[in-house]
Each structure stands twice: as C-alpha cells, then as structure tokens.
N, C-alpha and C. Protein backbone atom coordinates (compact mmCIF):
# COMPACT_ATOMS: atom_id res chain seq x y z
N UNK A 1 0.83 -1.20 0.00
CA UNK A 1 0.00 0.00 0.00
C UNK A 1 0.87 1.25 0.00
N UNK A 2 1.59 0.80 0.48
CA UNK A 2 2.58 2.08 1.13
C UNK A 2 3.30 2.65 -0.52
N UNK A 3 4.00 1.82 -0.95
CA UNK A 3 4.85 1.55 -2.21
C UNK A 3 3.73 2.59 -3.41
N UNK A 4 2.22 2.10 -3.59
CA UNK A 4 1.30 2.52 -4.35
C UNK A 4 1.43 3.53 -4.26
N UNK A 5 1.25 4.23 -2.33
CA UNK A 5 1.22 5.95 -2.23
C UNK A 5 2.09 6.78 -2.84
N UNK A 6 3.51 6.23 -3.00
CA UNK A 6 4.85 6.69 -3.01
C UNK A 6 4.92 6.46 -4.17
N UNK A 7 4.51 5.83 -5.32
CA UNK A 7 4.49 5.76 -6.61
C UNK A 7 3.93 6.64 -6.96
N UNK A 8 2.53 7.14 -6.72
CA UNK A 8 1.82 8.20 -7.11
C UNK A 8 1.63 9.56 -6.70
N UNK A 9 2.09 9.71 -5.71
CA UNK A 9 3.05 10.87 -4.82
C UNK A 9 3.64 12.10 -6.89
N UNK A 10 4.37 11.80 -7.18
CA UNK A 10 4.85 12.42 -8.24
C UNK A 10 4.01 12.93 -9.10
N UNK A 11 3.50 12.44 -9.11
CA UNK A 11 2.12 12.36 -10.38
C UNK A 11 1.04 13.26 -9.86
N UNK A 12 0.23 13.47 -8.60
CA UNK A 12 -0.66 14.19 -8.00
C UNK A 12 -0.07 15.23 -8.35
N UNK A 13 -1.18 16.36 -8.76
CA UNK A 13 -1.85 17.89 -8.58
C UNK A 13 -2.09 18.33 -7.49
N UNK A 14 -1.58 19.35 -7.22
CA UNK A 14 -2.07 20.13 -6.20
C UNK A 14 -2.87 21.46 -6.51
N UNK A 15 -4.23 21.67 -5.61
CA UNK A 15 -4.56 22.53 -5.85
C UNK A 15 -4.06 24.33 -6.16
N UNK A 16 -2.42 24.27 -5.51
CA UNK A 16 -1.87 25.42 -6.07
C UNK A 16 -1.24 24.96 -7.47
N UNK A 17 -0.96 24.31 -8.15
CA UNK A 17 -0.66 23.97 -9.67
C UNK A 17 -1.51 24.40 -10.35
N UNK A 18 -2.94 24.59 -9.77
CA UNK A 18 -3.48 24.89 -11.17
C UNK A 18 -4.26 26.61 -11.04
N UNK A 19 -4.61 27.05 -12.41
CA UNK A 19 -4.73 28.78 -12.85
C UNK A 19 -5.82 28.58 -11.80
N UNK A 20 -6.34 29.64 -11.12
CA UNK A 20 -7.65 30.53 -10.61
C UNK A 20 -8.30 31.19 -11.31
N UNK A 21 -9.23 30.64 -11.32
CA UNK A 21 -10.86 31.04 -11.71
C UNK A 21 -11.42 32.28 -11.66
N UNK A 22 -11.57 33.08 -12.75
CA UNK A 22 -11.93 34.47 -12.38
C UNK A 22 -13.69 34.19 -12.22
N UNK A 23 -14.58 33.09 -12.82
CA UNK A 23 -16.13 33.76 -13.20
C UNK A 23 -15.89 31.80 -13.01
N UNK A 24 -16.95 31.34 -12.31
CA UNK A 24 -17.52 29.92 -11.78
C UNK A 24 -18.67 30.17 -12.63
N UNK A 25 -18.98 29.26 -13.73
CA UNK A 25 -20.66 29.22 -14.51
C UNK A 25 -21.16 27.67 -14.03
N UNK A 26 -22.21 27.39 -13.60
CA UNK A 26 -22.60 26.09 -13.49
C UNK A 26 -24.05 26.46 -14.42
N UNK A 27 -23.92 25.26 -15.31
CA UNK A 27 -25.63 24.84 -15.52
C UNK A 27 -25.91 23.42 -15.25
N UNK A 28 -27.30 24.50 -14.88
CA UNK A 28 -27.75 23.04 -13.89
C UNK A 28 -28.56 22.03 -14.60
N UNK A 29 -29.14 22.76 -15.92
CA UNK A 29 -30.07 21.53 -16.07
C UNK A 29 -28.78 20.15 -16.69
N UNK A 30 -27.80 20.80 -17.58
CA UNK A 30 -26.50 20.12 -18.07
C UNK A 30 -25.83 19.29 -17.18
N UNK A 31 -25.78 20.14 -15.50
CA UNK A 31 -25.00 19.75 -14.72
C UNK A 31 -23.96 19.40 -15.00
N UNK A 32 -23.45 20.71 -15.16
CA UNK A 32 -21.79 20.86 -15.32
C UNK A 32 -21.52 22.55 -14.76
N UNK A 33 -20.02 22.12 -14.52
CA UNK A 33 -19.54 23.44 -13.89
C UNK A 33 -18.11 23.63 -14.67
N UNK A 34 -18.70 25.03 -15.21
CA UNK A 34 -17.39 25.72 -15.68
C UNK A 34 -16.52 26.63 -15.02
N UNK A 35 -15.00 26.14 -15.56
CA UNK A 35 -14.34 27.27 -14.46
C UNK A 35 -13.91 28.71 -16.00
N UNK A 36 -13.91 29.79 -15.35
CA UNK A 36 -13.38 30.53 -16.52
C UNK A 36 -12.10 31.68 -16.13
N UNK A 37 -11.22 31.56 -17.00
CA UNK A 37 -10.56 32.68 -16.57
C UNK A 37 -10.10 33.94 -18.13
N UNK A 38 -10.12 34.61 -17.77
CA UNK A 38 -9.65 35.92 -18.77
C UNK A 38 -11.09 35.41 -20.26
N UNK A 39 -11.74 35.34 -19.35
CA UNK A 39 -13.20 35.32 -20.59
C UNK A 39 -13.46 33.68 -21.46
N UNK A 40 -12.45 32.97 -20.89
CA UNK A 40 -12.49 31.03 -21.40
C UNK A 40 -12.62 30.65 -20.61
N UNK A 41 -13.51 29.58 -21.00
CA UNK A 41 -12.75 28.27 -20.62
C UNK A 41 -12.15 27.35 -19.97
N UNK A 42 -11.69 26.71 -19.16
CA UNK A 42 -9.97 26.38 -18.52
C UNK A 42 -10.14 25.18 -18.54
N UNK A 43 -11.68 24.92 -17.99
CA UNK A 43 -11.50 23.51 -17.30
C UNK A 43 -13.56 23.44 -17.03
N UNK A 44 -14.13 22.32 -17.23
CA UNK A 44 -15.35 21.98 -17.30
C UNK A 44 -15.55 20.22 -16.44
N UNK A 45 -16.26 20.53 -14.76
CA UNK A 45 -16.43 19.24 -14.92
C UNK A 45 -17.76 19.04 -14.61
N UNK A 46 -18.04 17.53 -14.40
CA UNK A 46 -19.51 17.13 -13.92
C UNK A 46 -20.01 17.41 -12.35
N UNK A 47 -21.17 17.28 -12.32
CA UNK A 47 -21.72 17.58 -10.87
C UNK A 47 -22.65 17.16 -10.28
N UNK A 48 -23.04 17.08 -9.27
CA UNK A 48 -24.51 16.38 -8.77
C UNK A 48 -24.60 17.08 -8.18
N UNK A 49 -26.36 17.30 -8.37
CA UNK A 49 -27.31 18.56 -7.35
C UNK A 49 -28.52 18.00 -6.80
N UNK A 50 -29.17 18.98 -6.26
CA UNK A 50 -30.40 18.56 -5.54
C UNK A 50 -31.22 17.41 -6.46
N UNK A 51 -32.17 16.78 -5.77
CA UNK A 51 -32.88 15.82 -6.34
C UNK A 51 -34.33 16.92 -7.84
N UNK A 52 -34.03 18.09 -7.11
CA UNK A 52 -34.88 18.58 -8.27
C UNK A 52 -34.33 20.05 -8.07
N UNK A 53 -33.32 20.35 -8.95
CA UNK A 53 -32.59 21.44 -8.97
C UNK A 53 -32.52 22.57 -9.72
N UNK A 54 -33.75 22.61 -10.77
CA UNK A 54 -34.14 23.24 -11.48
C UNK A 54 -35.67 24.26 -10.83
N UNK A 55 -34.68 25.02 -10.80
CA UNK A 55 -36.50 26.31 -10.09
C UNK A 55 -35.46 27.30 -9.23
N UNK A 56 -36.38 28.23 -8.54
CA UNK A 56 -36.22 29.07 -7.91
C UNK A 56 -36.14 28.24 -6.36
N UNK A 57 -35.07 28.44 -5.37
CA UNK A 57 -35.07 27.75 -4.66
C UNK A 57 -35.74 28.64 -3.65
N UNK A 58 -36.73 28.02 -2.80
CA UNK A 58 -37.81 28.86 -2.14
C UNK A 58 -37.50 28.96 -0.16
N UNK A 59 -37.50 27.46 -0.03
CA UNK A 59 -37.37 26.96 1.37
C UNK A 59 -36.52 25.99 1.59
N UNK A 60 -35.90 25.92 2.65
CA UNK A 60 -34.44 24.89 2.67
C UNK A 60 -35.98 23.58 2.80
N UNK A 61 -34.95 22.28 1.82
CA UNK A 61 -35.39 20.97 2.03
C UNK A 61 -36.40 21.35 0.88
N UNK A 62 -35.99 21.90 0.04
CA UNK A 62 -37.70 21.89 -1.53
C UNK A 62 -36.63 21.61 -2.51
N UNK A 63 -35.23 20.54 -2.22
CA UNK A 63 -34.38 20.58 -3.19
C UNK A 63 -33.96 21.18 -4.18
N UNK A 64 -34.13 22.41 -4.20
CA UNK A 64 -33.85 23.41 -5.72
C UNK A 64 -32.54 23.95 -4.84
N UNK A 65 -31.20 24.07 -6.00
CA UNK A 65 -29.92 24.19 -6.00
C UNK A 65 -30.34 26.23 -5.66
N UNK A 66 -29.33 26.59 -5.09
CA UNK A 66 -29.76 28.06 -5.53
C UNK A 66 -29.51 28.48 -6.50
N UNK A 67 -29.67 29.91 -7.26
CA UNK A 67 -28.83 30.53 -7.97
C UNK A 67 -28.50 31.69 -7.79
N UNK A 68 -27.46 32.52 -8.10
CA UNK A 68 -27.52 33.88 -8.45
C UNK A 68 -25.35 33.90 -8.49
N UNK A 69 -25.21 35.03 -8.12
CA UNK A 69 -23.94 35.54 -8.29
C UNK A 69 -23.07 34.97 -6.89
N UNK A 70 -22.06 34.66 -6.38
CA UNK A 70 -21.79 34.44 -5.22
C UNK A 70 -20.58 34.96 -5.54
N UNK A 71 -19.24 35.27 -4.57
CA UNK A 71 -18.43 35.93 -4.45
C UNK A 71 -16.99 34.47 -3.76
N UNK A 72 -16.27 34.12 -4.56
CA UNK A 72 -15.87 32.46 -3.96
C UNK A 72 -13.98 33.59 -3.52
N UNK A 73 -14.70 33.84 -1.83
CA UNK A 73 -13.01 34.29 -1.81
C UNK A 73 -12.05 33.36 -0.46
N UNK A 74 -12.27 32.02 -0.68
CA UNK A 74 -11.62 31.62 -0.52
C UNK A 74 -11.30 30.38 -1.35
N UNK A 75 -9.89 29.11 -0.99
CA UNK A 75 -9.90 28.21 -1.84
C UNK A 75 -9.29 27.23 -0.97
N UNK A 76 -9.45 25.82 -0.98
CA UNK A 76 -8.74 25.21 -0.16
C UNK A 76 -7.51 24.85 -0.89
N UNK A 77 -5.96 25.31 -0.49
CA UNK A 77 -4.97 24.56 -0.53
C UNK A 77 -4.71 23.08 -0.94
N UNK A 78 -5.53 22.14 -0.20
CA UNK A 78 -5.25 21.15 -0.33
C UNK A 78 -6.39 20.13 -0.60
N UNK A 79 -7.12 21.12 -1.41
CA UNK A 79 -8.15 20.21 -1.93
C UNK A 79 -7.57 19.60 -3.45
C-alpha cells in the first residue's frame, strides 16, 4: 500500500498547480460546472445537485440548488 502511495506521490496535482478562476458558470439543467478565466474556458467538470434542482429555490429541504452571483473568496490549498 505504502509503495502505491509513493508511486503516485509524483504524479498528483495540487490545488496550487493549477490557474484561478476568475467567473464559476454552473448549468444546472447540463449539470456541469465551468471554471473561466480571462473570458475562457480552462477547465469543465460534472456535478450532482439537488434531487430537483431546477427552479427558484424557495425553502431549505424543496431541493432546488440556488442561484444567483456568489463571491468564492476563498480556496482550499489542499483540496
């Protein structure tokens, strides 16, 4: 097990390796999340959301994802 970690040790990304995200787009009915920086692109992945994530989200527990603008100022290191 140990040997596996230490093999792949080299190879892992770290979350400071990669560009920062100026503008986060998710669509939800697609369910996908885009990252964008300087007006592209960068990087697009998949996602899972509420069991019905499409609507205006009204009351916590009516499963609708929220939406609007959010402000992402932090990032984890070591995610």
């Amino acid at each position: 097990m140990l040997t596996l970690i230490v093999l792949l040790l080299p190879g892992m990304a770290r979350a400071g390796d990669f560009p920062v995200a100026d503008l986060v787009i998710i669509e939800k009915a697609a369910r996908k999340l885009h990252l964008i920086r300087d007006g592209e692109p960068f990087r697009t992945f998949r996602i899972a959301l509420g069991i019905r994530p499409i609507g205006d989200k009204v009351k916590e527990g009516d499963f609708k994802t929220p939406e609007g603008r959010y402000i992402l100022d932090r990032r984890n290191p070591n995610s």
